[in-house]
C-alpha atoms as a PDB file:
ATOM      1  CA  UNK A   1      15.039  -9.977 -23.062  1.00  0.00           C
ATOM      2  CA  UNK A   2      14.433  -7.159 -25.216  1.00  0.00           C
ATOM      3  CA  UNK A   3      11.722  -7.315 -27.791  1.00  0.00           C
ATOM      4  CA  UNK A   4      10.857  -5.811 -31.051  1.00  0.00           C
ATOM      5  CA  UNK A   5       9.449  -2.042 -30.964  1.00  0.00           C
ATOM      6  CA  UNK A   6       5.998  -3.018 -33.211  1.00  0.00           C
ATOM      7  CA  UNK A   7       6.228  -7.022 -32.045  1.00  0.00           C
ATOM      8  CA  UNK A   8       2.735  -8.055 -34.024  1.00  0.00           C
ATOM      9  CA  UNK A   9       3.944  -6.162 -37.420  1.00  0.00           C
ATOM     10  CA  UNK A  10       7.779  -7.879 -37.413  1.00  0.00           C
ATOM     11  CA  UNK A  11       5.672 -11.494 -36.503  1.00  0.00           C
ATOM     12  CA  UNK A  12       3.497 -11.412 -39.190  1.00  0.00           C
ATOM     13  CA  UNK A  13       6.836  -9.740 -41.477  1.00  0.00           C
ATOM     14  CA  UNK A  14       8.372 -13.193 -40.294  1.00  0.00           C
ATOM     15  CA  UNK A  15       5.705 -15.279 -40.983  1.00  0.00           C
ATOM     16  CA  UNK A  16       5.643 -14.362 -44.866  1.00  0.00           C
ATOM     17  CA  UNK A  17       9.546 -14.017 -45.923  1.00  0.00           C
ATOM     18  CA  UNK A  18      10.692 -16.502 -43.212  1.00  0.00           C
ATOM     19  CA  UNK A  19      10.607 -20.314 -42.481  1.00  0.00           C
ATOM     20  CA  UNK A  20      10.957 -19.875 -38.600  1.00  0.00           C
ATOM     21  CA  UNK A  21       8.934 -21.606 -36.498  1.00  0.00           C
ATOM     22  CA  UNK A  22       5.566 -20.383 -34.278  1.00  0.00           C
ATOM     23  CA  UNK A  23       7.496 -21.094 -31.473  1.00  0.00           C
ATOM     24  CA  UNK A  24      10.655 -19.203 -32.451  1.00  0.00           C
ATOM     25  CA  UNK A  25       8.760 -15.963 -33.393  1.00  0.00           C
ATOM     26  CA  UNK A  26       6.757 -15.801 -30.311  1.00  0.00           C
ATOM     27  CA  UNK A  27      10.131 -15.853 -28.401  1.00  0.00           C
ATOM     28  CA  UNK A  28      11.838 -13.291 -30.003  1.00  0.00           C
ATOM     29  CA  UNK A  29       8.474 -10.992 -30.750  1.00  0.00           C
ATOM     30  CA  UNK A  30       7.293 -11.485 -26.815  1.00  0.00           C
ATOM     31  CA  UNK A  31       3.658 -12.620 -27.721  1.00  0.00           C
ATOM     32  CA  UNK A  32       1.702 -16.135 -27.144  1.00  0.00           C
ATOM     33  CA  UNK A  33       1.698 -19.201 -29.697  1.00  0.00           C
ATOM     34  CA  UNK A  34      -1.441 -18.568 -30.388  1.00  0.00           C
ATOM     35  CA  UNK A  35      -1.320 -14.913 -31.618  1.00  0.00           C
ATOM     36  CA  UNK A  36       1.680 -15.855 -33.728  1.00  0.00           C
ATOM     37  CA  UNK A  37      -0.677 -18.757 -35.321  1.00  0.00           C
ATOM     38  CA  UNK A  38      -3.508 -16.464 -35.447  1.00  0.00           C
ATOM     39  CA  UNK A  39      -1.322 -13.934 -37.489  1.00  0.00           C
ATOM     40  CA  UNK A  40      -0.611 -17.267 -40.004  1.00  0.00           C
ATOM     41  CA  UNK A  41      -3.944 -18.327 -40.204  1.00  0.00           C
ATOM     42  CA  UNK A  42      -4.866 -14.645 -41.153  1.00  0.00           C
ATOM     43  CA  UNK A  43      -8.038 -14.865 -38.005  1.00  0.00           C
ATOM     44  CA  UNK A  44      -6.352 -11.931 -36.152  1.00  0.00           C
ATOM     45  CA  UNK A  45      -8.713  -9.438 -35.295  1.00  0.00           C
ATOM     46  CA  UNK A  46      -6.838  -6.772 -37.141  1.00  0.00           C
ATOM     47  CA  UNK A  47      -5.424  -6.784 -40.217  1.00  0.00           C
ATOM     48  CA  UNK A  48      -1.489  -5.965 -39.755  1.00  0.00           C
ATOM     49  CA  UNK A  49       1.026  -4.497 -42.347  1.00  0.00           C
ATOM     50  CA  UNK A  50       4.600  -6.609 -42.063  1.00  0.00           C
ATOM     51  CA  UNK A  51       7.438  -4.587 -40.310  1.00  0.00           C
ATOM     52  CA  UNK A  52      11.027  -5.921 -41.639  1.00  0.00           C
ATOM     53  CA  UNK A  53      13.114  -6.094 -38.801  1.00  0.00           C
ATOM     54  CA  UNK A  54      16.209  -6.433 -40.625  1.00  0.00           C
ATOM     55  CA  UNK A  55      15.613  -2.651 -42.008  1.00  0.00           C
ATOM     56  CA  UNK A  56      15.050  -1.485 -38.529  1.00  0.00           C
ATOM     57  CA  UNK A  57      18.252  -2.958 -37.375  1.00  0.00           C
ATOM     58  CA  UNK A  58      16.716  -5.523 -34.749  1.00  0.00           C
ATOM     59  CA  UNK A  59      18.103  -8.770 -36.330  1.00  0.00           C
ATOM     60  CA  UNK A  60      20.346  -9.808 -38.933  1.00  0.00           C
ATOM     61  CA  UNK A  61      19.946 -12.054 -42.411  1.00  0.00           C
ATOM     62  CA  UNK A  62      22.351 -14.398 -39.939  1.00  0.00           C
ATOM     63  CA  UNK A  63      20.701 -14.744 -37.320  1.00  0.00           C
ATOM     64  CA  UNK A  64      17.525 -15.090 -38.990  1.00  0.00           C
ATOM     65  CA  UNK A  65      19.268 -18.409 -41.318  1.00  0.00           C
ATOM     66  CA  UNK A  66      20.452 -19.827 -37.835  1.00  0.00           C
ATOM     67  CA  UNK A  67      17.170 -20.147 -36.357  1.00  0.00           C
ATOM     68  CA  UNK A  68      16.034 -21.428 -39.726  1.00  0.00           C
ATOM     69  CA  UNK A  69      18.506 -24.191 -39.911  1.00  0.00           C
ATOM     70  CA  UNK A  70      17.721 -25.291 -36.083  1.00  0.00           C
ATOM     71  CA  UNK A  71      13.981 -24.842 -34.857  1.00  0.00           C
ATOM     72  CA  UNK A  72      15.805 -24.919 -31.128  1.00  0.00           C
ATOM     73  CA  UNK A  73      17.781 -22.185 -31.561  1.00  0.00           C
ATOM     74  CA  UNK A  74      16.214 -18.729 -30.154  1.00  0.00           C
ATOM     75  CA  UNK A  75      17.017 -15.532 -31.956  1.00  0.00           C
ATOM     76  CA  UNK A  76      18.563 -12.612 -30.366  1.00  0.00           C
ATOM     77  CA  UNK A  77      18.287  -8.729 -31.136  1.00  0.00           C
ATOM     78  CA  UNK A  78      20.644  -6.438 -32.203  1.00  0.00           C
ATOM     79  CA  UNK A  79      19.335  -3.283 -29.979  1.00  0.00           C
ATOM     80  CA  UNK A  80      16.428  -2.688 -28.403  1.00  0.00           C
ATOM     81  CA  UNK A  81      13.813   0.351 -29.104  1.00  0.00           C
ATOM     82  CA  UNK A  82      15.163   3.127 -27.601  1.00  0.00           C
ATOM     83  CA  UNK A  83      13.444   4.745 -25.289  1.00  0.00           C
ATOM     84  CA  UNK A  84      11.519   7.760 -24.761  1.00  0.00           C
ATOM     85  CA  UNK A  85      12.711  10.108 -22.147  1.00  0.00           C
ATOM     86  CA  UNK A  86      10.574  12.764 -21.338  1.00  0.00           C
ATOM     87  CA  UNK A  87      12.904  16.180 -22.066  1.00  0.00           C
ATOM     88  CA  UNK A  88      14.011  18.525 -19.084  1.00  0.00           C
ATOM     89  CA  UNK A  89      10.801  20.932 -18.368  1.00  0.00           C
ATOM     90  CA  UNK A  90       7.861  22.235 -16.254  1.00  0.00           C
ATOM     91  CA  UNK A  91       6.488  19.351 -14.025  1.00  0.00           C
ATOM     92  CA  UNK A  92       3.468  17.290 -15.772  1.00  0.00           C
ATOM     93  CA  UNK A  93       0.542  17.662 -14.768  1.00  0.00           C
ATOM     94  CA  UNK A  94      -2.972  15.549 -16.531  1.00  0.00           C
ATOM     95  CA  UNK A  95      -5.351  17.818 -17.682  1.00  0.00           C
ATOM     96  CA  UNK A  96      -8.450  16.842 -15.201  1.00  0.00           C
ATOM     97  CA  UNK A  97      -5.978  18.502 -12.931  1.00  0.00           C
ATOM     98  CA  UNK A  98      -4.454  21.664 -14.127  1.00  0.00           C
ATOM     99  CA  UNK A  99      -7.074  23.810 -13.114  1.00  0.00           C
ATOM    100  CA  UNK A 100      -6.934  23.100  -9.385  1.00  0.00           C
ATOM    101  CA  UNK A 101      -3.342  24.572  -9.506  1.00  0.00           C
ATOM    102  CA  UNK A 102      -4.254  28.499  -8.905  1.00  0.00           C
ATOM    103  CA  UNK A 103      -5.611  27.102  -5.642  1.00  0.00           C
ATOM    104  CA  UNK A 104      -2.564  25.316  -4.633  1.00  0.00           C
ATOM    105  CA  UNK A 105      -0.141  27.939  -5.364  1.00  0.00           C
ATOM    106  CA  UNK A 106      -2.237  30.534  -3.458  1.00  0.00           C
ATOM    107  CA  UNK A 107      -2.354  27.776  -0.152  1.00  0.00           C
ATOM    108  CA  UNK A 108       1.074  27.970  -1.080  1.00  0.00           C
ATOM    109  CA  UNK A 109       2.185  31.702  -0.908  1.00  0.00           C
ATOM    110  CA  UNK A 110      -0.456  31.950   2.256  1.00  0.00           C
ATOM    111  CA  UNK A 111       0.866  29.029   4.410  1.00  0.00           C
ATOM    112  CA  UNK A 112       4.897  28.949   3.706  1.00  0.00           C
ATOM    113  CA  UNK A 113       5.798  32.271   1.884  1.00  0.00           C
ATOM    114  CA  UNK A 114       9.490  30.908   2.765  1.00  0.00           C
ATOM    115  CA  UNK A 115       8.890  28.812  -0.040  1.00  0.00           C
ATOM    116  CA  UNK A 116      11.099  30.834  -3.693  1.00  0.00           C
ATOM    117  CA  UNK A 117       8.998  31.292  -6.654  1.00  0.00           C
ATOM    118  CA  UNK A 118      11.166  28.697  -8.557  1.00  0.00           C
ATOM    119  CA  UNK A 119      10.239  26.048  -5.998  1.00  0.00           C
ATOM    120  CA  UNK A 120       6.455  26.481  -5.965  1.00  0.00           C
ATOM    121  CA  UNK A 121       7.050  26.206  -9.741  1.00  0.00           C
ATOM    122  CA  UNK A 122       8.769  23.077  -9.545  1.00  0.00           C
ATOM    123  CA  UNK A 123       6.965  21.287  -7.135  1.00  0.00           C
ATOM    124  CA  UNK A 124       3.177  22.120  -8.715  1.00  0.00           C
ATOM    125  CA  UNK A 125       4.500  22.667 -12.480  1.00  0.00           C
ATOM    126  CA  UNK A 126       3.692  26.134 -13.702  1.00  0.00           C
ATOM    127  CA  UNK A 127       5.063  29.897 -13.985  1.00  0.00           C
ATOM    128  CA  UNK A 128       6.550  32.625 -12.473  1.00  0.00           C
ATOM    129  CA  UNK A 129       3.895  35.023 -14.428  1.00  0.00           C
ATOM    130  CA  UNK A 130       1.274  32.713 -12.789  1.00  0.00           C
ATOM    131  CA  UNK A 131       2.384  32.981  -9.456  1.00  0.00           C
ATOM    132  CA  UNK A 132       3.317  36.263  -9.489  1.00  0.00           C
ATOM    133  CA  UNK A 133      -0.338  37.473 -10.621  1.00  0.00           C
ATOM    134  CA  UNK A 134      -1.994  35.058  -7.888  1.00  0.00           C
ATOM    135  CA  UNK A 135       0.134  36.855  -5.679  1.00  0.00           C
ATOM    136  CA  UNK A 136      -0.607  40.227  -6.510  1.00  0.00           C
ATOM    137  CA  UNK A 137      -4.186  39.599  -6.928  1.00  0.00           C
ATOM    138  CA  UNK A 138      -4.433  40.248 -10.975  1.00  0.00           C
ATOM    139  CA  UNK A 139      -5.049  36.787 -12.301  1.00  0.00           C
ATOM    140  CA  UNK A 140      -7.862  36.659 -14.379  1.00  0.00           C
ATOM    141  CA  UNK A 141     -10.183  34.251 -12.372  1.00  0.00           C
ATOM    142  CA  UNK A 142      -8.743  35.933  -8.972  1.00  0.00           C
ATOM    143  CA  UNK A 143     -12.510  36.015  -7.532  1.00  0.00           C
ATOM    144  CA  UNK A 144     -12.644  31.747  -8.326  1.00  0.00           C
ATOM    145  CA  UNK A 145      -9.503  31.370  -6.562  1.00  0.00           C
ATOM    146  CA  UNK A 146      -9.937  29.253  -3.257  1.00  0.00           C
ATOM    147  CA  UNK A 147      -6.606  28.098  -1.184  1.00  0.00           C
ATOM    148  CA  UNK A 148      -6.603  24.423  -0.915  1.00  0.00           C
ATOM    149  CA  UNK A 149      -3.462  22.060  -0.042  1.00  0.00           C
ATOM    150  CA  UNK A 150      -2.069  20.350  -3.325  1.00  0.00           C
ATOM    151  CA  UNK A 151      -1.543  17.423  -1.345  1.00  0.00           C
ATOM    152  CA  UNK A 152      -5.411  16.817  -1.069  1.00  0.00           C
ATOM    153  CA  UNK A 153      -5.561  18.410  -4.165  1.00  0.00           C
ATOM    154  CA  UNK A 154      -2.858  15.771  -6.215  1.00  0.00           C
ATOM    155  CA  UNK A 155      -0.680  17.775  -7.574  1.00  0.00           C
ATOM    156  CA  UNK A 156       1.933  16.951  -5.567  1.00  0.00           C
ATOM    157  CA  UNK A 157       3.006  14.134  -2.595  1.00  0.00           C
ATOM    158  CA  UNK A 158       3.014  14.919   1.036  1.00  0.00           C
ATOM    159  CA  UNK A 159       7.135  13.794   0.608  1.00  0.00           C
ATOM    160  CA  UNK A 160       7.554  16.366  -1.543  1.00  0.00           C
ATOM    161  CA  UNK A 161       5.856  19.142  -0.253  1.00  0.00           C
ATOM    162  CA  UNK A 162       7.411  18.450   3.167  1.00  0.00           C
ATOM    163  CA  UNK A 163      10.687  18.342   1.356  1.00  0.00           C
ATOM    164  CA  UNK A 164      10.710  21.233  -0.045  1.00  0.00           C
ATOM    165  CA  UNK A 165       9.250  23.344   3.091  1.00  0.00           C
ATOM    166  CA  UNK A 166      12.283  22.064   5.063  1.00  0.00           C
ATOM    167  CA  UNK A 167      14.900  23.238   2.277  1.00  0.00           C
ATOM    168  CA  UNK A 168      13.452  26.307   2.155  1.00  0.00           C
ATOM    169  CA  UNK A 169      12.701  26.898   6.098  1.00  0.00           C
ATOM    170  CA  UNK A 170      16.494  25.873   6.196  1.00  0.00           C
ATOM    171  CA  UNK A 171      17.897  28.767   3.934  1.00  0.00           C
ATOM    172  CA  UNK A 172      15.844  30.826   5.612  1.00  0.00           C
ATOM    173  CA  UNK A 173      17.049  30.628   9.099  1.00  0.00           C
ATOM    174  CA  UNK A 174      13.571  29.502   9.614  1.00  0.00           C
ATOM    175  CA  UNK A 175      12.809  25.644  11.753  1.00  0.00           C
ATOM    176  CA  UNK A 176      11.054  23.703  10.366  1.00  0.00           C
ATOM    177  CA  UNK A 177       7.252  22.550  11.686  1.00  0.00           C
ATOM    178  CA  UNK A 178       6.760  19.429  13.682  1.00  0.00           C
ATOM    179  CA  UNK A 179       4.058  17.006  13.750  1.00  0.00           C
ATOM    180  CA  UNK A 180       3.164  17.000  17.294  1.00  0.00           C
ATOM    181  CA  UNK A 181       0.684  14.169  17.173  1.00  0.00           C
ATOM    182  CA  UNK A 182       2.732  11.728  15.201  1.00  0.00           C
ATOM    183  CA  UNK A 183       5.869  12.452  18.450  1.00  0.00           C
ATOM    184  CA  UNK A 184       2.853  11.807  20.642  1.00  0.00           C
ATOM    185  CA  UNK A 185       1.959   8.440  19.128  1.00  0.00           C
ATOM    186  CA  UNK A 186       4.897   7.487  19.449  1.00  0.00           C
ATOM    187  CA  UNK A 187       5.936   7.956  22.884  1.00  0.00           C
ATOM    188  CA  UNK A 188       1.824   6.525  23.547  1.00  0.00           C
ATOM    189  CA  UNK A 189       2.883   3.328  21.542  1.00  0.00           C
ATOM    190  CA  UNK A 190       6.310   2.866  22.982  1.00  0.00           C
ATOM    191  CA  UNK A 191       4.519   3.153  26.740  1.00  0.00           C
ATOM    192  CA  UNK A 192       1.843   0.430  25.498  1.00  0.00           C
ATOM    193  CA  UNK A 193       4.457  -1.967  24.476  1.00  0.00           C
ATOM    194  CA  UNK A 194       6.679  -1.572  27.450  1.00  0.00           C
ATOM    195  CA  UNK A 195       3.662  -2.362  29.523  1.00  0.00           C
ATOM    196  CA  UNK A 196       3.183  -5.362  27.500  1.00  0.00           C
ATOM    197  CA  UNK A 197       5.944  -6.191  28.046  1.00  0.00           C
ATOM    198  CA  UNK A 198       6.306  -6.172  32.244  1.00  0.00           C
ATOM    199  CA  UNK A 199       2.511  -7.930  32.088  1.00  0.00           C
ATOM    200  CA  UNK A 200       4.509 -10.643  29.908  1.00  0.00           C
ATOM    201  CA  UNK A 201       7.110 -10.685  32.313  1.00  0.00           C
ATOM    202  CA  UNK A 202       5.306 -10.886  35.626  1.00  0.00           C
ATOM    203  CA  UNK A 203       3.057 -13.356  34.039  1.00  0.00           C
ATOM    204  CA  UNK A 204       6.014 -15.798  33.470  1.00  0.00           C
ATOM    205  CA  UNK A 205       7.753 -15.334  36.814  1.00  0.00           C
ATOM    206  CA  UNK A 206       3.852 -16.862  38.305  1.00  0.00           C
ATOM    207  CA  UNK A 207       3.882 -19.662  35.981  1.00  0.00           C
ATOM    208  CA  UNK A 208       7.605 -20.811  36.726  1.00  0.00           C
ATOM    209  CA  UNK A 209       6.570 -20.237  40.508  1.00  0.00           C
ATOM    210  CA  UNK A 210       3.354 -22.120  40.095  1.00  0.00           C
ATOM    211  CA  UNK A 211       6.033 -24.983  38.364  1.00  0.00           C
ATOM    212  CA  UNK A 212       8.414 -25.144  41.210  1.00  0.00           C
ATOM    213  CA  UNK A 213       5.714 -24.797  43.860  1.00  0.00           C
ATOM    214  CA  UNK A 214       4.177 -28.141  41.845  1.00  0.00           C
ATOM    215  CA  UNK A 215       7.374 -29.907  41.504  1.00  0.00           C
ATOM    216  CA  UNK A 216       8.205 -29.064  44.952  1.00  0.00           C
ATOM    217  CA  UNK A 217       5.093 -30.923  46.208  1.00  0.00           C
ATOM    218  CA  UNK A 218       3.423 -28.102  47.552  1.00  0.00           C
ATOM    219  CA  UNK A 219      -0.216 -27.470  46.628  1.00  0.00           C
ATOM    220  CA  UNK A 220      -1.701 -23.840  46.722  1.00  0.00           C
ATOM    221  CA  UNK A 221      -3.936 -22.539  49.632  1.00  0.00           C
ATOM    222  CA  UNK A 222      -7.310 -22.371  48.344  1.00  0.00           C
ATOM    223  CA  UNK A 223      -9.136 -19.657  48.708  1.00  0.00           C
ATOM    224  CA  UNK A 224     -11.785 -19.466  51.096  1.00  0.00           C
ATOM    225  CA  UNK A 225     -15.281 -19.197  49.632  1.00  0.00           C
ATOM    226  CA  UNK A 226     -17.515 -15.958  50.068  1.00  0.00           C
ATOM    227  CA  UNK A 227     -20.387 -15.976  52.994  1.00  0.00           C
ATOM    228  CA  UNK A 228     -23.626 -17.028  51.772  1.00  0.00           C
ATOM    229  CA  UNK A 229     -21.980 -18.758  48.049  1.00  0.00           C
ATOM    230  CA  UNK A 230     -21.482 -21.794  49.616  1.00  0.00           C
ATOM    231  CA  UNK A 231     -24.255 -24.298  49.396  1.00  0.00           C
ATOM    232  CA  UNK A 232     -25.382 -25.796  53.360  1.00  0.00           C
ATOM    233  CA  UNK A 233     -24.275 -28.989  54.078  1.00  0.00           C
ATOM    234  CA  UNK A 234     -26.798 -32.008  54.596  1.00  0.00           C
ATOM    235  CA  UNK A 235     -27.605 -33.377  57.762  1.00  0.00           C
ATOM    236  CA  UNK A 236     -26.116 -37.467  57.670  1.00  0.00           C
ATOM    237  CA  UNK A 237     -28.563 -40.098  57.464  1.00  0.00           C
ATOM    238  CA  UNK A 238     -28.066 -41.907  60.818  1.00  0.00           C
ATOM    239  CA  UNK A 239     -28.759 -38.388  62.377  1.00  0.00           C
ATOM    240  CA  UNK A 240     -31.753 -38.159  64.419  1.00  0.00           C
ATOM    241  CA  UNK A 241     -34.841 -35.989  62.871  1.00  0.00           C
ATOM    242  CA  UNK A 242     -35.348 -32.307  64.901  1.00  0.00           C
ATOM    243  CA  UNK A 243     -38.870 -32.287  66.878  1.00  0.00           C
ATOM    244  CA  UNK A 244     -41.116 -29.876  64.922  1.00  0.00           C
ATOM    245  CA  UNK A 245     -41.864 -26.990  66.773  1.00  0.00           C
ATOM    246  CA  UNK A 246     -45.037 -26.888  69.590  1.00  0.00           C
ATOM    247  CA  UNK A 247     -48.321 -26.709  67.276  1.00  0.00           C
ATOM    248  CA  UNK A 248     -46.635 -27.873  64.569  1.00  0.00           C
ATOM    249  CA  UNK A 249     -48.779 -30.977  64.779  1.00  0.00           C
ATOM    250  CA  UNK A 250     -52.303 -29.537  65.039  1.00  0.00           C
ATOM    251  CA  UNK A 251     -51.747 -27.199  61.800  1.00  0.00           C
ATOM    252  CA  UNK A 252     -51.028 -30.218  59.912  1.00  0.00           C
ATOM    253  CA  UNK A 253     -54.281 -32.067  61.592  1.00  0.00           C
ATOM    254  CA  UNK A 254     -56.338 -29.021  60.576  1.00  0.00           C
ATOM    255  CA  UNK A 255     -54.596 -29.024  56.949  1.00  0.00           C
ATOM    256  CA  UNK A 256     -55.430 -32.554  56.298  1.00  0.00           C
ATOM    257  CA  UNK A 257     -59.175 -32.366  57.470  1.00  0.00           C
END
């Protein structure tokens, strides 16, 4: 729903020459309850100077005595504020920005002289005269003049820049660059998933295998375990005791002694 162009102003109009409701101004003005009462109750932090809507052609005298005569009914606008549209022109650029642009236009005229004169000044936003002295090495701050990309420097998007190097490299018989590493990727990341996918695979061929074997009653071989892991076994306790060994008996004497 469209709302009025100034919406405080025409709310606190309608407060004084109207006997609409809070509710019914907030609606049509697009603001809280509480402004609107705070407008009323003259507690809003500014002071505001009543904008008639009916002058600016929003609303009609009609519709106004309609939502008068029934608090439910919710008032609807004529037109909404037109809006701006920025004229046909050079590209905008914000201020903080405009003097990094001599160093994009020379990266520019160094990297992809395919690129016309008119599309340099479309893409970054500035003049023939200026690229044309950059060029011929007479603009005035030549000697400050560094190439630099005007992706990394934001005056334009990688999109854009890449768009308009393959228009021109296409009128100009020329083909256009590749990306190498992104192919590369690619291809590395279509590999790794169709490995992924045949380790998936295998491993759900040995579970349904190790299912039927199960079902089938047949237990797997176990595997045999490693000399010297296994723990020795423990003589029985009905077996007889071994004899020490000759002298055995006399070390023992001596020991206890």
């Amino acid at each position: 729903m469209a709302h009025p162009l100034m919406p405080h102003a025409t709310a606190s109009w309608l407060v004084d020459n109207t006997a609409l409701s809070f509710e019914q101004i907030a609606e049509f003005c697009g603001l809280h309850i509480l402004e609107v009462q705070a407008i009323a109750d003259d507690t809003a932090a500014t002071k505001l100077t009543g904008r008639d809507p009916i002058a600016a052609h929003e609303v009609t005298m009609d519709e106004i005595e309609k939502g008068q005569a029934d608090p439910e009914y919710r008032l609807e606008m004529l037109k909404g504020p037109e809006q701006v549209r920025r004229t046909k022109g050079p590209r905008y650029t914000p201020v903080s920005k405009r003097q990094d642009k001599p160093d994009g236009i020379a990266w520019l005229l160094r990297n992809h002289p395919e690129i016309s004169d008119a599309q340099i000044g479309k893409l970054i936003g500035t003049t023939r005269n200026t690229i044309n002295a950059i060029r011929d090495r007479t603009h005035w701050n030549i000697a400050e003049i560094t190439p630099k990309d005007p992706v990394t420097l934001g005056l334009c998007s990688q999109r854009e820049l890449d768009a308009v190097v393959a228009k021109a490299a296409k009128k100009a018989g020329i083909e256009a660059p590749k990306d190498e590493t992104i192919e590369g990727d690619r291809e590395a990341l279509i590999e790794e998933l169709r490995n992924e996918r045949r380790v998936a695979a295998a491993e759900a061929e040995a579970a349904l295998a190790a299912e039927a074997a199960e079902a089938a009653g047949e237990a797997a071989p176990e595997a045999e375990p490693e000399a010297g892991s296994a723990w020795p076994e423990l003589p029985a306790e009905d077996a007889p005791a071994k004899p020490l060994p000759e002298g055995a008996e006399e070390l023992f004497k001596k020991k206890d002694e």
